[in-house]
PDBML (XML) file of the C-alpha atoms, coordinates in Angstrom:
<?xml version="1.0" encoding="UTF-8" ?>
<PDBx:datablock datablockName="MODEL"
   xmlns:PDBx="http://pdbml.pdb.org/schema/pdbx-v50.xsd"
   xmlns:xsi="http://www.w3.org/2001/XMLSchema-instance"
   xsi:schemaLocation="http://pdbml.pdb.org/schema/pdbx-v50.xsd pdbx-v50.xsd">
   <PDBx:atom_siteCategory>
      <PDBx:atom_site id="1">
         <PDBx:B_iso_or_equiv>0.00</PDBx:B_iso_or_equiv>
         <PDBx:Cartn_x>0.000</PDBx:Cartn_x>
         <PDBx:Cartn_y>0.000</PDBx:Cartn_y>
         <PDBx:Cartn_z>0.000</PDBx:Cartn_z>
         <PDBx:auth_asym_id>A</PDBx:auth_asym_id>
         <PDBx:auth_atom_id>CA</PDBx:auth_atom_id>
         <PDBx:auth_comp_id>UNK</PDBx:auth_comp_id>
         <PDBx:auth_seq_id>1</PDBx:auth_seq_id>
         <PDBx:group_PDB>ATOM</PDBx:group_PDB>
         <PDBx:label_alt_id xsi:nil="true" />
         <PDBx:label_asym_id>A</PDBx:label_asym_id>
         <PDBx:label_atom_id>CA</PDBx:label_atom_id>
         <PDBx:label_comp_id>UNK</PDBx:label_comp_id>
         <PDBx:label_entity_id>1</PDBx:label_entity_id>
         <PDBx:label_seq_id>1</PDBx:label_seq_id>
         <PDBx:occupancy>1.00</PDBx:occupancy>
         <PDBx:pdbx_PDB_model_num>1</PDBx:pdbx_PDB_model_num>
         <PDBx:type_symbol>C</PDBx:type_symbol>
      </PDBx:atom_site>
      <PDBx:atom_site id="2">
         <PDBx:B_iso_or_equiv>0.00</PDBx:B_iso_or_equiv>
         <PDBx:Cartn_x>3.088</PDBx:Cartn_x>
         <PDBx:Cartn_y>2.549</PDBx:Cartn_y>
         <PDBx:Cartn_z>0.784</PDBx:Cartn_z>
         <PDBx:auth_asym_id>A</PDBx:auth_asym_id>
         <PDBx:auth_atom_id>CA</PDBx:auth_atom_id>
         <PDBx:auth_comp_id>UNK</PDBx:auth_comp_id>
         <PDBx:auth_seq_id>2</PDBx:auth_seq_id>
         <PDBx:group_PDB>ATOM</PDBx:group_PDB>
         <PDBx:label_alt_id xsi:nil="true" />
         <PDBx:label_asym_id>A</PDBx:label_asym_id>
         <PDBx:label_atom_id>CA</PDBx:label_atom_id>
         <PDBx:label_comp_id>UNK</PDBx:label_comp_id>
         <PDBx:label_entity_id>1</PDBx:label_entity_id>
         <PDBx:label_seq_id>2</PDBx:label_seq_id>
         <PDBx:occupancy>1.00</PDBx:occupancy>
         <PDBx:pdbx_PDB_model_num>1</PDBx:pdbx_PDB_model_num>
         <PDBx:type_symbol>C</PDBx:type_symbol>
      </PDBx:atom_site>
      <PDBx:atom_site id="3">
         <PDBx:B_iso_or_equiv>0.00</PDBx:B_iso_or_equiv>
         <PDBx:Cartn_x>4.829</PDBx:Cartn_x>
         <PDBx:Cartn_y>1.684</PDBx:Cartn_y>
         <PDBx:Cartn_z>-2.363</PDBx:Cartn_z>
         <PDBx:auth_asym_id>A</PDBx:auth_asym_id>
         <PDBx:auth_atom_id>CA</PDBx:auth_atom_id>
         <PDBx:auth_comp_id>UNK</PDBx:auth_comp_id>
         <PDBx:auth_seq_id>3</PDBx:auth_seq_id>
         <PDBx:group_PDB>ATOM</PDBx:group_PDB>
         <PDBx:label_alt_id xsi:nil="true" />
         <PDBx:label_asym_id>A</PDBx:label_asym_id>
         <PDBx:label_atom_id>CA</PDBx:label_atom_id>
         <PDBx:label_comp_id>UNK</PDBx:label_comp_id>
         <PDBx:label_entity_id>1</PDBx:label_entity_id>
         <PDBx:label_seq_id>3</PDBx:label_seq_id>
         <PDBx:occupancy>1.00</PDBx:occupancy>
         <PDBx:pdbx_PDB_model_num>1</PDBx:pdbx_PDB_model_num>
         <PDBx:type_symbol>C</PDBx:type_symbol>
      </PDBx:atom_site>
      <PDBx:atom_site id="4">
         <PDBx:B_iso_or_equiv>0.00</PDBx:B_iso_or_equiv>
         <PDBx:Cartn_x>2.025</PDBx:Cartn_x>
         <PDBx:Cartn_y>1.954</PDBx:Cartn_y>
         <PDBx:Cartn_z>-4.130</PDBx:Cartn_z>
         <PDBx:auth_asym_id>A</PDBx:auth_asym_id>
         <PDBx:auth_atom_id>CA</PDBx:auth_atom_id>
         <PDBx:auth_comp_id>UNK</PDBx:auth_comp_id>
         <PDBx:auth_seq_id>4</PDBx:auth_seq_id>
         <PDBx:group_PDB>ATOM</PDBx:group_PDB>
         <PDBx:label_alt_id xsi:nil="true" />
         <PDBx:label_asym_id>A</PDBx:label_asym_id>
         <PDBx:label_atom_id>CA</PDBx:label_atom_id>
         <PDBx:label_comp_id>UNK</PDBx:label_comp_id>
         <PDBx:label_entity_id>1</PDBx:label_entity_id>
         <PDBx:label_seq_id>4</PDBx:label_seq_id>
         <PDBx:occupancy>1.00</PDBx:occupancy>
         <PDBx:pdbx_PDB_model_num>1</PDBx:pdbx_PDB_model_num>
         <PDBx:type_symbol>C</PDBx:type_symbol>
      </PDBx:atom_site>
      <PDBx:atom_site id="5">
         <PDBx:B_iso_or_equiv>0.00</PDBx:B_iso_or_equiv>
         <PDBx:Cartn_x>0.486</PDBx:Cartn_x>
         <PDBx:Cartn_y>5.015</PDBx:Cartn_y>
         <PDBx:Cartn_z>-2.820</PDBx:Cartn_z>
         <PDBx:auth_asym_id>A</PDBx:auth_asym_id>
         <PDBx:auth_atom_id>CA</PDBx:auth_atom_id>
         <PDBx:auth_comp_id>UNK</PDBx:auth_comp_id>
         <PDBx:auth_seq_id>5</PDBx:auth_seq_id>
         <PDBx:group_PDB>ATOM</PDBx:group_PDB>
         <PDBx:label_alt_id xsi:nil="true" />
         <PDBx:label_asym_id>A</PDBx:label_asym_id>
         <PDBx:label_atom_id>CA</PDBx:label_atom_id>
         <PDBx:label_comp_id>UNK</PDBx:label_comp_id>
         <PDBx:label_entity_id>1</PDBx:label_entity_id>
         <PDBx:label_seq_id>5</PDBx:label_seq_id>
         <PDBx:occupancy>1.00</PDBx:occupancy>
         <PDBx:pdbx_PDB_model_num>1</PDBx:pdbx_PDB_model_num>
         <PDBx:type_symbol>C</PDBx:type_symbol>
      </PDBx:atom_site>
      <PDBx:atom_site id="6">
         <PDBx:B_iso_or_equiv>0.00</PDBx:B_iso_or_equiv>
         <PDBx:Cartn_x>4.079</PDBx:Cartn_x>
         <PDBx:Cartn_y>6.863</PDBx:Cartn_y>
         <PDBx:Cartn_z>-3.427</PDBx:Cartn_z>
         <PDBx:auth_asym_id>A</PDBx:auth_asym_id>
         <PDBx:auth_atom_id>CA</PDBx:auth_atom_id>
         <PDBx:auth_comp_id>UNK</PDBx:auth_comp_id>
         <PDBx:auth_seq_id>6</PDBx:auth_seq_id>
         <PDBx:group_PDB>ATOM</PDBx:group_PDB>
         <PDBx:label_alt_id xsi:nil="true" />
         <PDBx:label_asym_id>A</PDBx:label_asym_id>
         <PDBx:label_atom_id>CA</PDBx:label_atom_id>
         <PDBx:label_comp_id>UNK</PDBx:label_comp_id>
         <PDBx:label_entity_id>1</PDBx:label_entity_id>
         <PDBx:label_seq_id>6</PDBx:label_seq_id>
         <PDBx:occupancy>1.00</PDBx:occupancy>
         <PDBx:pdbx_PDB_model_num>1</PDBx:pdbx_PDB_model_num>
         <PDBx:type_symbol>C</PDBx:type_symbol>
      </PDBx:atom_site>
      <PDBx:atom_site id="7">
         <PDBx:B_iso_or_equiv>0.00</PDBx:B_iso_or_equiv>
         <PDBx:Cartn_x>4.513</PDBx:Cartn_x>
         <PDBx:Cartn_y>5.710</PDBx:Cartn_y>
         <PDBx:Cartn_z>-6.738</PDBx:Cartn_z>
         <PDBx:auth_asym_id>A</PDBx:auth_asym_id>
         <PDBx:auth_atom_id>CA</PDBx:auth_atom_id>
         <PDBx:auth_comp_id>UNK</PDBx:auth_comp_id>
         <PDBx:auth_seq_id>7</PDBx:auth_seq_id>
         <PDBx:group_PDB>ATOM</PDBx:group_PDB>
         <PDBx:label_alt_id xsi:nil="true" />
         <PDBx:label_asym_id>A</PDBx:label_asym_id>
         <PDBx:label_atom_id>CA</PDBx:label_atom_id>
         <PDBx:label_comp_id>UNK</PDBx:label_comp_id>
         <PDBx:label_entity_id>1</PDBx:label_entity_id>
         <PDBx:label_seq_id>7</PDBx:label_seq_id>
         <PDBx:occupancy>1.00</PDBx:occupancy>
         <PDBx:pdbx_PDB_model_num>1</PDBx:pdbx_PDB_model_num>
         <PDBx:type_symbol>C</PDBx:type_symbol>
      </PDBx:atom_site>
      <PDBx:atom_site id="8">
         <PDBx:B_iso_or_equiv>0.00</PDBx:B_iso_or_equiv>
         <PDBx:Cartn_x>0.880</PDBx:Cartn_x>
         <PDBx:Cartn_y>7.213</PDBx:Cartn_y>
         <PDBx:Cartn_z>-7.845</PDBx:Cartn_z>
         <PDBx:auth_asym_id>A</PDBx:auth_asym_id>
         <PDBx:auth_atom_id>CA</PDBx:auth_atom_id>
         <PDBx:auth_comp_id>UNK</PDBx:auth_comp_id>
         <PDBx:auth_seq_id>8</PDBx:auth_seq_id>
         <PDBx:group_PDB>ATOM</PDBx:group_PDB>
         <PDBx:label_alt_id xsi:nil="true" />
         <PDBx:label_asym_id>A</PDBx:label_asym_id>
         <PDBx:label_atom_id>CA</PDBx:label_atom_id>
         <PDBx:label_comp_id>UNK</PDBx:label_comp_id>
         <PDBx:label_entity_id>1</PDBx:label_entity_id>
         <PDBx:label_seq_id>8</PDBx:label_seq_id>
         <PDBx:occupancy>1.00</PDBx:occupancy>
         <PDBx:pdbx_PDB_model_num>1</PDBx:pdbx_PDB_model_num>
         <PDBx:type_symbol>C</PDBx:type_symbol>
      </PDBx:atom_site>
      <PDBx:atom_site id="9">
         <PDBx:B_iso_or_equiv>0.00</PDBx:B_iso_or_equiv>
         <PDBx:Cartn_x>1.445</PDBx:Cartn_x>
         <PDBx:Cartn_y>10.314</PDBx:Cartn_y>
         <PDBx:Cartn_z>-6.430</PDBx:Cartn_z>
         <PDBx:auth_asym_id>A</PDBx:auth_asym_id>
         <PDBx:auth_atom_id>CA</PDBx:auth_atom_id>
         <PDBx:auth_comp_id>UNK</PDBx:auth_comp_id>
         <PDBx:auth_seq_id>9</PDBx:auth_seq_id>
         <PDBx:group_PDB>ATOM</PDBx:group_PDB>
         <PDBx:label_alt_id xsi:nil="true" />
         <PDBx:label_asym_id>A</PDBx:label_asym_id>
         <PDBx:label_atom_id>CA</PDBx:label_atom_id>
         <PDBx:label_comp_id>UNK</PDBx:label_comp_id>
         <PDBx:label_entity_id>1</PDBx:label_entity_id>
         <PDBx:label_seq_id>9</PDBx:label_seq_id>
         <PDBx:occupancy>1.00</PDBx:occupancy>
         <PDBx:pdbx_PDB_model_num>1</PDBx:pdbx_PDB_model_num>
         <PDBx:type_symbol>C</PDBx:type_symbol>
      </PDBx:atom_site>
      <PDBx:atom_site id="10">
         <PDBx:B_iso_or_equiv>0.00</PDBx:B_iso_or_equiv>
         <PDBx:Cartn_x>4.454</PDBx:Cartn_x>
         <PDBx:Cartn_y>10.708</PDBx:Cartn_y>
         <PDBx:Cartn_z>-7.779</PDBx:Cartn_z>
         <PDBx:auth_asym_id>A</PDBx:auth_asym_id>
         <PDBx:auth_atom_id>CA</PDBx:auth_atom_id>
         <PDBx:auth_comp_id>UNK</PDBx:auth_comp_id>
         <PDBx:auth_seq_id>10</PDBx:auth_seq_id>
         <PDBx:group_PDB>ATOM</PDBx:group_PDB>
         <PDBx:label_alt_id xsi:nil="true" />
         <PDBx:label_asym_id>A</PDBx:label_asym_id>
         <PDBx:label_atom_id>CA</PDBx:label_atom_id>
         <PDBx:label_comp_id>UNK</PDBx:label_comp_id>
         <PDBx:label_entity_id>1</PDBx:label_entity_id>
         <PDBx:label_seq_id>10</PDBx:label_seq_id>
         <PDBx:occupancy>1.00</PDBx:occupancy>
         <PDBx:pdbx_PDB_model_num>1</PDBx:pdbx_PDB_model_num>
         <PDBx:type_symbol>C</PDBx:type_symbol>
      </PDBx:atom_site>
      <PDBx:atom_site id="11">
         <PDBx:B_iso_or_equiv>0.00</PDBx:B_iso_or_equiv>
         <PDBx:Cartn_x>6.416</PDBx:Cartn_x>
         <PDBx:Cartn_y>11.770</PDBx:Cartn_y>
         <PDBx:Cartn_z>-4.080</PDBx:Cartn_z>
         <PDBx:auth_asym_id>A</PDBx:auth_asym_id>
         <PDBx:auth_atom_id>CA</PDBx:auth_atom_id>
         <PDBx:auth_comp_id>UNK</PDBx:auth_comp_id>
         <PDBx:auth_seq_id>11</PDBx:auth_seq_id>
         <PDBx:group_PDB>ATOM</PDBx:group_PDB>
         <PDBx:label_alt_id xsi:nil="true" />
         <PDBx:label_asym_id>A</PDBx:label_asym_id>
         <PDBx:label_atom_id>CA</PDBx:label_atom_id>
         <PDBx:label_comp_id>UNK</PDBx:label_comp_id>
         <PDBx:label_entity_id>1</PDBx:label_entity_id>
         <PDBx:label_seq_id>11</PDBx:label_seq_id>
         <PDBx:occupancy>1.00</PDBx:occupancy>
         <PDBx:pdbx_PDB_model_num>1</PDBx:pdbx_PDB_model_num>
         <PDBx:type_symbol>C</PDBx:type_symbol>
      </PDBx:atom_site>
      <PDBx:atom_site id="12">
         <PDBx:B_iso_or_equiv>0.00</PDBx:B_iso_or_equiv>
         <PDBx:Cartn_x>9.740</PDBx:Cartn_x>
         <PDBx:Cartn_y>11.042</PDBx:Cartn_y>
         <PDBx:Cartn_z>-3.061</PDBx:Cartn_z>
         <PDBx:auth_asym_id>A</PDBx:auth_asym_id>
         <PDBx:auth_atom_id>CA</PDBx:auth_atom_id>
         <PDBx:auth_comp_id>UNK</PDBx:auth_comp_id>
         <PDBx:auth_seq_id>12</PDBx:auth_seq_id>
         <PDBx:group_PDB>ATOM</PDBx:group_PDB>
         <PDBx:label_alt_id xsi:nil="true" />
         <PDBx:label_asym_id>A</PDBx:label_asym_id>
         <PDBx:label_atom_id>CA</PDBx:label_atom_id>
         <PDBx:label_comp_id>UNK</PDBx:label_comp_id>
         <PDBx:label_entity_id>1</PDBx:label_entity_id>
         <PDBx:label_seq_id>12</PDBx:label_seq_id>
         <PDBx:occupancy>1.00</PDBx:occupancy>
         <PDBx:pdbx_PDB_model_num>1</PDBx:pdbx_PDB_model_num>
         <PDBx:type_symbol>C</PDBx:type_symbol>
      </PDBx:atom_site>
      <PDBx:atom_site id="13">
         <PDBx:B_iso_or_equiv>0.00</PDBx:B_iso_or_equiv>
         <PDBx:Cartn_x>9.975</PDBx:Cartn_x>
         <PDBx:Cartn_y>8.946</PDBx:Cartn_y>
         <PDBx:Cartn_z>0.118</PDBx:Cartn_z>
         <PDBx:auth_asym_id>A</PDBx:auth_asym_id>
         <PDBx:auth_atom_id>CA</PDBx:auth_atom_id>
         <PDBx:auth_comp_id>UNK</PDBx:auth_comp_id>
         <PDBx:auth_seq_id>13</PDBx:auth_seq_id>
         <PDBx:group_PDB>ATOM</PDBx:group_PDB>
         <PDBx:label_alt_id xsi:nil="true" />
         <PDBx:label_asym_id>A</PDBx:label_asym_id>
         <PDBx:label_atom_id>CA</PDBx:label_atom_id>
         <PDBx:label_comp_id>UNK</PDBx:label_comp_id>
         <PDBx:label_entity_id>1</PDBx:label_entity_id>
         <PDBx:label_seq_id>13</PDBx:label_seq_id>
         <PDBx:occupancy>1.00</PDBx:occupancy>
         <PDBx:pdbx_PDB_model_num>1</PDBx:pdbx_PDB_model_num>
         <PDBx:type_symbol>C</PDBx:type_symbol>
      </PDBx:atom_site>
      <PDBx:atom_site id="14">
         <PDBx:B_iso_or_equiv>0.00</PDBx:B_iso_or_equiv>
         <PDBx:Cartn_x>12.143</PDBx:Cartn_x>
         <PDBx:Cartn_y>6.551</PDBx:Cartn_y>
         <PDBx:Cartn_z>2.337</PDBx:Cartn_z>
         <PDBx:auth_asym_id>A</PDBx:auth_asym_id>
         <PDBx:auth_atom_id>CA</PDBx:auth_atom_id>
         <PDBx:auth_comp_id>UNK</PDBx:auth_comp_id>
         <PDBx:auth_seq_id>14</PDBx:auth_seq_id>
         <PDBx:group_PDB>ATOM</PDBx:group_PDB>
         <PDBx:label_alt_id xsi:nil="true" />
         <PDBx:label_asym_id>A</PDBx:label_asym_id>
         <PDBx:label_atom_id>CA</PDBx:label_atom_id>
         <PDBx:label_comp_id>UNK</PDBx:label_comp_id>
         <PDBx:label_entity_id>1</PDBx:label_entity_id>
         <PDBx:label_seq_id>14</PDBx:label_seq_id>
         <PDBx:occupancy>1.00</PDBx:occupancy>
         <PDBx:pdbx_PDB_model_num>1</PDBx:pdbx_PDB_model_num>
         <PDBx:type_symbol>C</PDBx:type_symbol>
      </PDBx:atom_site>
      <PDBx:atom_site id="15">
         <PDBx:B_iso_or_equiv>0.00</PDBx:B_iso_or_equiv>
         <PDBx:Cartn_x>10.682</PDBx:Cartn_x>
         <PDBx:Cartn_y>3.274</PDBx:Cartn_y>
         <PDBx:Cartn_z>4.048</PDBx:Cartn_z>
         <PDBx:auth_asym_id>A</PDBx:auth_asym_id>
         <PDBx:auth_atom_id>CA</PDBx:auth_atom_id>
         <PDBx:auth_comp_id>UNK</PDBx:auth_comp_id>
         <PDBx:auth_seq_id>15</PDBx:auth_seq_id>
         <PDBx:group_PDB>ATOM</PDBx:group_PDB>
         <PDBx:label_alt_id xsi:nil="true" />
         <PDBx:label_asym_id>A</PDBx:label_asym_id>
         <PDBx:label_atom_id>CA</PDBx:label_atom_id>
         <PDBx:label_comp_id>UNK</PDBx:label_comp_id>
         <PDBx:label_entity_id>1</PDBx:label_entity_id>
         <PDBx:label_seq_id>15</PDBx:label_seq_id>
         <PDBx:occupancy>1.00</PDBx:occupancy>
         <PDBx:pdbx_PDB_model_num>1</PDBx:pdbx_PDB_model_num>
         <PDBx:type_symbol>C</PDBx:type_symbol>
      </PDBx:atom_site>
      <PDBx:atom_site id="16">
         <PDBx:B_iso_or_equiv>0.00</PDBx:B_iso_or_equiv>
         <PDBx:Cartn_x>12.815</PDBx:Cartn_x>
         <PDBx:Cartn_y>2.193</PDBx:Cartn_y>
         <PDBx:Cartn_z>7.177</PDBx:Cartn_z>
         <PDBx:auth_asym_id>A</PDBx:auth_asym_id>
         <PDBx:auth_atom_id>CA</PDBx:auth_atom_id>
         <PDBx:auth_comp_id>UNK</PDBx:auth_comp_id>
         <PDBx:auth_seq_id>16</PDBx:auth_seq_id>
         <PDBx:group_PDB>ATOM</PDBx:group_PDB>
         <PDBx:label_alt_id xsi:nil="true" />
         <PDBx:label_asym_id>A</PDBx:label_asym_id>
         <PDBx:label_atom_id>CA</PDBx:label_atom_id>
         <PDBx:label_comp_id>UNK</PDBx:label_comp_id>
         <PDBx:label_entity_id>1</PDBx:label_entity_id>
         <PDBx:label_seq_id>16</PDBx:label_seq_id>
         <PDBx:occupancy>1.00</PDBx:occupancy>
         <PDBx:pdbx_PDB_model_num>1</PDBx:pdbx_PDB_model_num>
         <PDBx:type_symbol>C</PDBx:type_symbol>
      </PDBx:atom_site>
      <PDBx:atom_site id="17">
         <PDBx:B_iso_or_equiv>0.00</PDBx:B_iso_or_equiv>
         <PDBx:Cartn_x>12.213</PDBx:Cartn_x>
         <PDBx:Cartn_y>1.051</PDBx:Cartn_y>
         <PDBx:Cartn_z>10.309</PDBx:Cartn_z>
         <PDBx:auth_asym_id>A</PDBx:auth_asym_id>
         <PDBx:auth_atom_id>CA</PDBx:auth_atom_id>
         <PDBx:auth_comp_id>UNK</PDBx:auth_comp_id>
         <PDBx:auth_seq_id>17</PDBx:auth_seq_id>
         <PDBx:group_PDB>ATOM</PDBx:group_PDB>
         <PDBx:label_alt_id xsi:nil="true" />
         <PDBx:label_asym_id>A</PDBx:label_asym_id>
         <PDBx:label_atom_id>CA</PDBx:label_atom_id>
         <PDBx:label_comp_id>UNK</PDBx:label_comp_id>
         <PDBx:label_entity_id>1</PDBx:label_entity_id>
         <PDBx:label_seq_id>17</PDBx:label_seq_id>
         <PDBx:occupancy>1.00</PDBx:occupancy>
         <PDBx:pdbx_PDB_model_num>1</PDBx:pdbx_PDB_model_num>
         <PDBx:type_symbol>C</PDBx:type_symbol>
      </PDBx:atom_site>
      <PDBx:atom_site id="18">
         <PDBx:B_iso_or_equiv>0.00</PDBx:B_iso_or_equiv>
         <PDBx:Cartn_x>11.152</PDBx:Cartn_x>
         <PDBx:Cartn_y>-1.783</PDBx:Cartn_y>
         <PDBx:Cartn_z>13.035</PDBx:Cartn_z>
         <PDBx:auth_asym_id>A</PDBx:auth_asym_id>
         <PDBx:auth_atom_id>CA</PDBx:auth_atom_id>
         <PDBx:auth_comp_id>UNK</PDBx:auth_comp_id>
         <PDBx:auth_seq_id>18</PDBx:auth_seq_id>
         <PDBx:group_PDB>ATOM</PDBx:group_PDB>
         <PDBx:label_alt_id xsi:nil="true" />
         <PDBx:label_asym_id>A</PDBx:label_asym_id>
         <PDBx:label_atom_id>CA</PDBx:label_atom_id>
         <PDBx:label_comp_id>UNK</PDBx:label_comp_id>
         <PDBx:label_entity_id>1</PDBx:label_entity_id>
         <PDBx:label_seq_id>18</PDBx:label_seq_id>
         <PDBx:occupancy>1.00</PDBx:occupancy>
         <PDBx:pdbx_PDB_model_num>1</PDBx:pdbx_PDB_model_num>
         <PDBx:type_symbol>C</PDBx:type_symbol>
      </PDBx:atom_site>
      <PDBx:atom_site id="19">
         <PDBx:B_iso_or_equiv>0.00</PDBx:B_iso_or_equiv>
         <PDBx:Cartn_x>9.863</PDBx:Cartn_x>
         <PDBx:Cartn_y>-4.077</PDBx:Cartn_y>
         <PDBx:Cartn_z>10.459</PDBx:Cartn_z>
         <PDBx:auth_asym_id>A</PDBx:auth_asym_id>
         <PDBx:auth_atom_id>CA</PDBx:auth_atom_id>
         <PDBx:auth_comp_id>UNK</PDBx:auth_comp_id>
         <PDBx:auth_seq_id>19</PDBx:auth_seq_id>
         <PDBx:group_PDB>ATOM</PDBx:group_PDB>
         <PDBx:label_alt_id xsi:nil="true" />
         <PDBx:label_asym_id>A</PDBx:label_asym_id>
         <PDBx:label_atom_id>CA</PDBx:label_atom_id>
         <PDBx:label_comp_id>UNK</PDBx:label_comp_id>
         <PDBx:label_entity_id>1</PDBx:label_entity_id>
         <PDBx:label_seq_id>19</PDBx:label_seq_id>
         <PDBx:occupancy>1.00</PDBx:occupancy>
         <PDBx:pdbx_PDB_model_num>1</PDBx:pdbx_PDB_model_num>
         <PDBx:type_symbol>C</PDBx:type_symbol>
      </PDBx:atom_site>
      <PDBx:atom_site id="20">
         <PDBx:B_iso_or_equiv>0.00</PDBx:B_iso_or_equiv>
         <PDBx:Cartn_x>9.668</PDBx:Cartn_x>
         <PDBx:Cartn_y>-6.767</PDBx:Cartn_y>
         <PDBx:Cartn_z>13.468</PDBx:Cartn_z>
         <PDBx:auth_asym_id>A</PDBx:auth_asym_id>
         <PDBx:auth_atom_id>CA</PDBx:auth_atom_id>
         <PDBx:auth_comp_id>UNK</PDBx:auth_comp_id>
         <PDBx:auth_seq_id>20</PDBx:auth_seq_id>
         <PDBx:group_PDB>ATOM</PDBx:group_PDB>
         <PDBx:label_alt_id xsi:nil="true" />
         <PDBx:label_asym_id>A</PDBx:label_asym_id>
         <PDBx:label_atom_id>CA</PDBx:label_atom_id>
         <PDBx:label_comp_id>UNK</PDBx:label_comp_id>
         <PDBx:label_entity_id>1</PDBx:label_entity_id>
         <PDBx:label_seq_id>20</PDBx:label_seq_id>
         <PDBx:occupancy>1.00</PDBx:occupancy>
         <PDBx:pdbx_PDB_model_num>1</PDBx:pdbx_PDB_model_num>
         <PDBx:type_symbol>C</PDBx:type_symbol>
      </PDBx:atom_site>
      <PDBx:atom_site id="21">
         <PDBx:B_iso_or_equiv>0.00</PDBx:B_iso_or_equiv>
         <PDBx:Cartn_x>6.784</PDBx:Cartn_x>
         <PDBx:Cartn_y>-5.208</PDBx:Cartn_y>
         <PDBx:Cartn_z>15.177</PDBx:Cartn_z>
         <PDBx:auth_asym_id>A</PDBx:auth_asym_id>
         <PDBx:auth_atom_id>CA</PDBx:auth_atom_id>
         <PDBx:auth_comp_id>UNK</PDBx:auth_comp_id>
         <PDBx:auth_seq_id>21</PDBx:auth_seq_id>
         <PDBx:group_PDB>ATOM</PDBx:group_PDB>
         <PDBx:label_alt_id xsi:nil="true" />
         <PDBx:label_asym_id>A</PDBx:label_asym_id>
         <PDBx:label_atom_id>CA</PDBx:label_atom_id>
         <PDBx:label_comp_id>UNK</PDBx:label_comp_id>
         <PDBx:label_entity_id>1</PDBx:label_entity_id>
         <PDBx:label_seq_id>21</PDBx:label_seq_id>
         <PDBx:occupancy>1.00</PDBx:occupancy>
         <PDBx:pdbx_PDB_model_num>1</PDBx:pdbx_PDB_model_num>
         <PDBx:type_symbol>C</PDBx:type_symbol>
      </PDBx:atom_site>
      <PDBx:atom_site id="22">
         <PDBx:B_iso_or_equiv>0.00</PDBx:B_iso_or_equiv>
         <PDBx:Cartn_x>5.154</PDBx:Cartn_x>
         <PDBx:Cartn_y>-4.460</PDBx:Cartn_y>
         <PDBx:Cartn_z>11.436</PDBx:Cartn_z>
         <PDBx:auth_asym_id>A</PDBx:auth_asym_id>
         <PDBx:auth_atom_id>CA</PDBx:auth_atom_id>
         <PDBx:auth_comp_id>UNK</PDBx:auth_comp_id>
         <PDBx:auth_seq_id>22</PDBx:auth_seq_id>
         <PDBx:group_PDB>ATOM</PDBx:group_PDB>
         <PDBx:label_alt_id xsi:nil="true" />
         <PDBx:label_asym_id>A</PDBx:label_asym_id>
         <PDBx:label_atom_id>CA</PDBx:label_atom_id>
         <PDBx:label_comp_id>UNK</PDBx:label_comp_id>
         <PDBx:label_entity_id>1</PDBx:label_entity_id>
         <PDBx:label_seq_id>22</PDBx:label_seq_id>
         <PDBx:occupancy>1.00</PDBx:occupancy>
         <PDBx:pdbx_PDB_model_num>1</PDBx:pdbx_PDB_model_num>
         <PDBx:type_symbol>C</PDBx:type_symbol>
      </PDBx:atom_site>
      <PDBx:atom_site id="23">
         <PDBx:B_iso_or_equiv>0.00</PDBx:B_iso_or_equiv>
         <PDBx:Cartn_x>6.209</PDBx:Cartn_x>
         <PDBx:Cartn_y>-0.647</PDBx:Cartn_y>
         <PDBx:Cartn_z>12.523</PDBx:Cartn_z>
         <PDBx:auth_asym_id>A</PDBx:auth_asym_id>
         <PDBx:auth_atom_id>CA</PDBx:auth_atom_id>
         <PDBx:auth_comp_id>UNK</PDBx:auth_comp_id>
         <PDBx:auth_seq_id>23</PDBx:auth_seq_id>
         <PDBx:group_PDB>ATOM</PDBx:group_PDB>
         <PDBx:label_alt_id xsi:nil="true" />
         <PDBx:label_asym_id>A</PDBx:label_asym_id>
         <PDBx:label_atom_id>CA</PDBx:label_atom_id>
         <PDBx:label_comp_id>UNK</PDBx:label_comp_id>
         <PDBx:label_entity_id>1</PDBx:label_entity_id>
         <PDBx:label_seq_id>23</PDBx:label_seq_id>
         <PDBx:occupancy>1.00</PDBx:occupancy>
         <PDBx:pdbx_PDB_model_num>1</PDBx:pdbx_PDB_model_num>
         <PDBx:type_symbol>C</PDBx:type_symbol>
      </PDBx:atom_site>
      <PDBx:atom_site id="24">
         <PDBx:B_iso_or_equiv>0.00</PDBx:B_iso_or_equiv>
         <PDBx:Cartn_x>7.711</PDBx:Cartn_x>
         <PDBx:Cartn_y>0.914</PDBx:Cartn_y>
         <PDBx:Cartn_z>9.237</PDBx:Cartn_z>
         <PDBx:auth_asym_id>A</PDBx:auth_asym_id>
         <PDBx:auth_atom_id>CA</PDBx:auth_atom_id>
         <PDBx:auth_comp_id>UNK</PDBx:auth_comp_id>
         <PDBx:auth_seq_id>24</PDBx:auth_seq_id>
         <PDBx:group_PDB>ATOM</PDBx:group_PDB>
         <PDBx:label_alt_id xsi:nil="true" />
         <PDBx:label_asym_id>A</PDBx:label_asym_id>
         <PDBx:label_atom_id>CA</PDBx:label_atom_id>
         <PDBx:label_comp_id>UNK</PDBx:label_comp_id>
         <PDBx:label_entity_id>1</PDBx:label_entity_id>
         <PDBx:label_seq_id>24</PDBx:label_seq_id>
         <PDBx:occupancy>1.00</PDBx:occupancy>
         <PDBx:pdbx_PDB_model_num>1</PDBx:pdbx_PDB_model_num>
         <PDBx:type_symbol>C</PDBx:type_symbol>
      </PDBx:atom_site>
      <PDBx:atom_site id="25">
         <PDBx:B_iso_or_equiv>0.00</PDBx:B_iso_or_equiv>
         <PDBx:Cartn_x>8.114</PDBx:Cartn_x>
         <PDBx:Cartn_y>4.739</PDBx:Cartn_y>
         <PDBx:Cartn_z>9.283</PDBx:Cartn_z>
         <PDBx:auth_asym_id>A</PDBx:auth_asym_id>
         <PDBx:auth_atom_id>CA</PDBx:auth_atom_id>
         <PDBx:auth_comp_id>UNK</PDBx:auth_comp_id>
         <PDBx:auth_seq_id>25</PDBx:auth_seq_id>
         <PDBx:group_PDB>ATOM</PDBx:group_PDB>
         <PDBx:label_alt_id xsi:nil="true" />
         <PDBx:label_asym_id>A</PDBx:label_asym_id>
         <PDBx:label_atom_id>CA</PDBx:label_atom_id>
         <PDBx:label_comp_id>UNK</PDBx:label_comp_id>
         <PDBx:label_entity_id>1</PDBx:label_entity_id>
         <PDBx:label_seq_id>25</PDBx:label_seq_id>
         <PDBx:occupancy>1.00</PDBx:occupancy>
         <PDBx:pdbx_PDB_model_num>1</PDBx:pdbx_PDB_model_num>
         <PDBx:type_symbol>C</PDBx:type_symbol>
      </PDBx:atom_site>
   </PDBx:atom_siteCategory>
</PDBx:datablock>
């Protein structure tokens, strides 16, 4: 859903995070 949403809008973005917990900022 991130990538996706990013990708359609056309924005610039980084996905990192606590992947563990399903917490990605």
């Amino acid at each position: 859903m991130y990538r996706a949403g990013v990708l359609e809008h056309e924005l610039e973005s980084v996905m990192f995070g606590h992947i563990g917990n399903n917490h990605i900022h």
